[in-house]
Protein backbone atom coordinates (compact mmCIF):
# COMPACT_ATOMS: atom_id res chain seq x y z
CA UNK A 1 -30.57 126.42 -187.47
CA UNK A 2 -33.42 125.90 -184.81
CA UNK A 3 -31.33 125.83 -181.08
CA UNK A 4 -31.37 122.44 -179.53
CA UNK A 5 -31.10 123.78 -176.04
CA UNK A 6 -34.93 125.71 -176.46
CA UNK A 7 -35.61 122.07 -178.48
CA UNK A 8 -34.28 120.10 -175.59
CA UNK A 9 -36.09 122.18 -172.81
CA UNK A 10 -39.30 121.20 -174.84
CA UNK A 11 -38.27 117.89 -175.22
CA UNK A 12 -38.51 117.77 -171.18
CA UNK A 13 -41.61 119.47 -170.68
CA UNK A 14 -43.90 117.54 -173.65
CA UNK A 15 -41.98 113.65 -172.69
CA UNK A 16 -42.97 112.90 -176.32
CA UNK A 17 -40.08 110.74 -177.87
CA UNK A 18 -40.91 112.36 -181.18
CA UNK A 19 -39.59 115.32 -179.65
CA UNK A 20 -36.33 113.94 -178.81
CA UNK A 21 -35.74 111.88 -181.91
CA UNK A 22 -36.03 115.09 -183.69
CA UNK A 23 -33.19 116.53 -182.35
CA UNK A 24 -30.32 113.74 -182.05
CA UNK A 25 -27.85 113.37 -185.00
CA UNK A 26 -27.56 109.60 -186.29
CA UNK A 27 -23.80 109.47 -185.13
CA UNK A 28 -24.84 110.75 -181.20
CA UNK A 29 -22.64 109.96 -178.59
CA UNK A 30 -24.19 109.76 -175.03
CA UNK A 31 -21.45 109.38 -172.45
CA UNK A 32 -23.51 108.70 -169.10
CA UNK A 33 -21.95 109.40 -165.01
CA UNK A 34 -22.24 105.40 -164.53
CA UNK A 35 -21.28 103.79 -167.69
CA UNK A 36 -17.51 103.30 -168.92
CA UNK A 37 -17.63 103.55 -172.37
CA UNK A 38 -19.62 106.01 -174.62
CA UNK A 39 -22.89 104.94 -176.25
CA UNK A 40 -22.77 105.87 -179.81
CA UNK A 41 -25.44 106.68 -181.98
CA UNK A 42 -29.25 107.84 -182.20
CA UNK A 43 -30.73 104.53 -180.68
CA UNK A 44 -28.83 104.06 -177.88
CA UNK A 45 -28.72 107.97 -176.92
CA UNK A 46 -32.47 107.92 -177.12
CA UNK A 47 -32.93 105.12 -175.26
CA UNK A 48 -30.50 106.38 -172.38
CA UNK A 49 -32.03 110.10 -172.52
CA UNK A 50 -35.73 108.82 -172.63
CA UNK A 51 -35.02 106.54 -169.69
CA UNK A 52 -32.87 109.78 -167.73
CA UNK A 53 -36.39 111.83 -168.32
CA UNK A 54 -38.39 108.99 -166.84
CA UNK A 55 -35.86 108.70 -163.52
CA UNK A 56 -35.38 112.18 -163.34
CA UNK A 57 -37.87 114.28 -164.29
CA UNK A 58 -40.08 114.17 -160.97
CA UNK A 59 -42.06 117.26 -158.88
CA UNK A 60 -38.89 117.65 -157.38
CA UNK A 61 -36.63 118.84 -160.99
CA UNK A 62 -35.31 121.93 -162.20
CA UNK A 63 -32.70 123.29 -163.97
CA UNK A 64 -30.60 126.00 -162.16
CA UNK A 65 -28.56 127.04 -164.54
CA UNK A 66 -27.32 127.41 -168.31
CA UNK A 67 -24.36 128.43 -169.34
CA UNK A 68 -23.52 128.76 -173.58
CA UNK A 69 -21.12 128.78 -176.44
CA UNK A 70 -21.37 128.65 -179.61
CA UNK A 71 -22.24 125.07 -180.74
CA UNK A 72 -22.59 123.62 -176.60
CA UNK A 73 -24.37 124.09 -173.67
CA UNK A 74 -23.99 123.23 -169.84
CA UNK A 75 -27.30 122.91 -167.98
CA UNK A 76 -27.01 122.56 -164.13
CA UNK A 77 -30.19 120.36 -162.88
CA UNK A 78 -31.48 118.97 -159.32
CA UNK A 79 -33.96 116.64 -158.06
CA UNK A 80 -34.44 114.38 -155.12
CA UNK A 81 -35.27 111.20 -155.65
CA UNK A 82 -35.74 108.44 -152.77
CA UNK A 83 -34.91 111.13 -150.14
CA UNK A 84 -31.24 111.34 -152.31
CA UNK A 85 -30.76 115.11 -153.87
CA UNK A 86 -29.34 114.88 -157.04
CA UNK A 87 -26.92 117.77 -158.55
CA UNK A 88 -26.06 117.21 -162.06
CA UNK A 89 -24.81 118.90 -165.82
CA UNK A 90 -26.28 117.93 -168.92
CA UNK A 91 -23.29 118.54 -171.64
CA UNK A 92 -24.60 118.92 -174.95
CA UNK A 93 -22.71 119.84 -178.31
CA UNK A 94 -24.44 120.22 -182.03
CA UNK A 95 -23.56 120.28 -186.05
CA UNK A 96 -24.38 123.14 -187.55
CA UNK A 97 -27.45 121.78 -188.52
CA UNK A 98 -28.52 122.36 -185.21
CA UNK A 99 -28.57 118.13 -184.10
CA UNK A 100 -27.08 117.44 -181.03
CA UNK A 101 -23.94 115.30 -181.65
CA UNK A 102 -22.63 114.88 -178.35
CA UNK A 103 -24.16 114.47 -174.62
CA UNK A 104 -22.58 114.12 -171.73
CA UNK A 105 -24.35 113.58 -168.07
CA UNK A 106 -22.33 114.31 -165.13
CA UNK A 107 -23.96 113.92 -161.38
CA UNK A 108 -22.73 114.36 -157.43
CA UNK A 109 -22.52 112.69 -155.03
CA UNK A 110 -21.72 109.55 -154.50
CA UNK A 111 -24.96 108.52 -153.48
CA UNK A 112 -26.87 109.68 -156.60
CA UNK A 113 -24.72 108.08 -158.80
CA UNK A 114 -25.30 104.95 -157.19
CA UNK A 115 -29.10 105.34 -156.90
CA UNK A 116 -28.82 106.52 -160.09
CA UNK A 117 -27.05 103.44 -161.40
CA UNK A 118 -29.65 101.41 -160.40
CA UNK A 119 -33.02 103.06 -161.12
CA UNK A 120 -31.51 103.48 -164.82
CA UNK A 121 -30.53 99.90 -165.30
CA UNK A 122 -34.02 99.24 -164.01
CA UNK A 123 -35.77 101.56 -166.33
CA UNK A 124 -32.94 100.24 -169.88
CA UNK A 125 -34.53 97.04 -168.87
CA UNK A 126 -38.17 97.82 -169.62
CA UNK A 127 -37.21 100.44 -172.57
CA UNK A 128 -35.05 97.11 -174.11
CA UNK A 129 -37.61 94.39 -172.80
């Protein structure tokens, strides 16, 4: 089994969507800070990950933190974005097959989930068309 979370950290650093599709299952479920319901499945999880990398992944981001068990992962992150510092956990679970199965994005404050909100309804909208 490769491990996602070294798969995901390149993910980040190359932004090459080939990257990412490699490592989502088919039945994915991306629950996001701002949305209601979970997204399920590889489409819509790329689509919300690939436009999180585009909002988030300024000068200004960095992970802080990682903490592990045996088929999951918590990674603390920051950024600042519009003057706004962001403070956030990327959840992530895999199969054994080493395909993430489950993500889960959870940010503070207030004010970054609603800048948030919008720049990644902005950015859906030009992934979708």
């Amino acid at each position: 089994m490769t491990d996602p979370v070294h798969g995901w950290h390149a993910y980040v650093l190359s932004r090459d969507p080939a990257d990412l599709s490699a490592l989502i299952a088919e039945d994915c479920v991306f629950e996001s800070p701002v949305v209601h319901s979970p997204q399920v499945g590889k489409a819509i999880t790329e689509k919300y990950l690939l436009s999180a990398l585009q909002v988030l992944n300024n000068d200004s981001f960095e992970y802080l933190g990682e903490w592990r068990a045996e088929r999951s992962a918590v990674l603390e992150f920051a950024c600042v974005i519009d003057g706004i510092r962001i403070n956030g956990v990327d959840m992530i679970w895999w199969n054994e097959a080493g395909l993430i199965t489950r993500f889960k994005v959870m940010v503070r404050p207030l004010k970054a989930i609603n800048l948030l909100h919008q720049k990644m309804g902005e950015m859906l909208m030009k992934l979708t068309g």
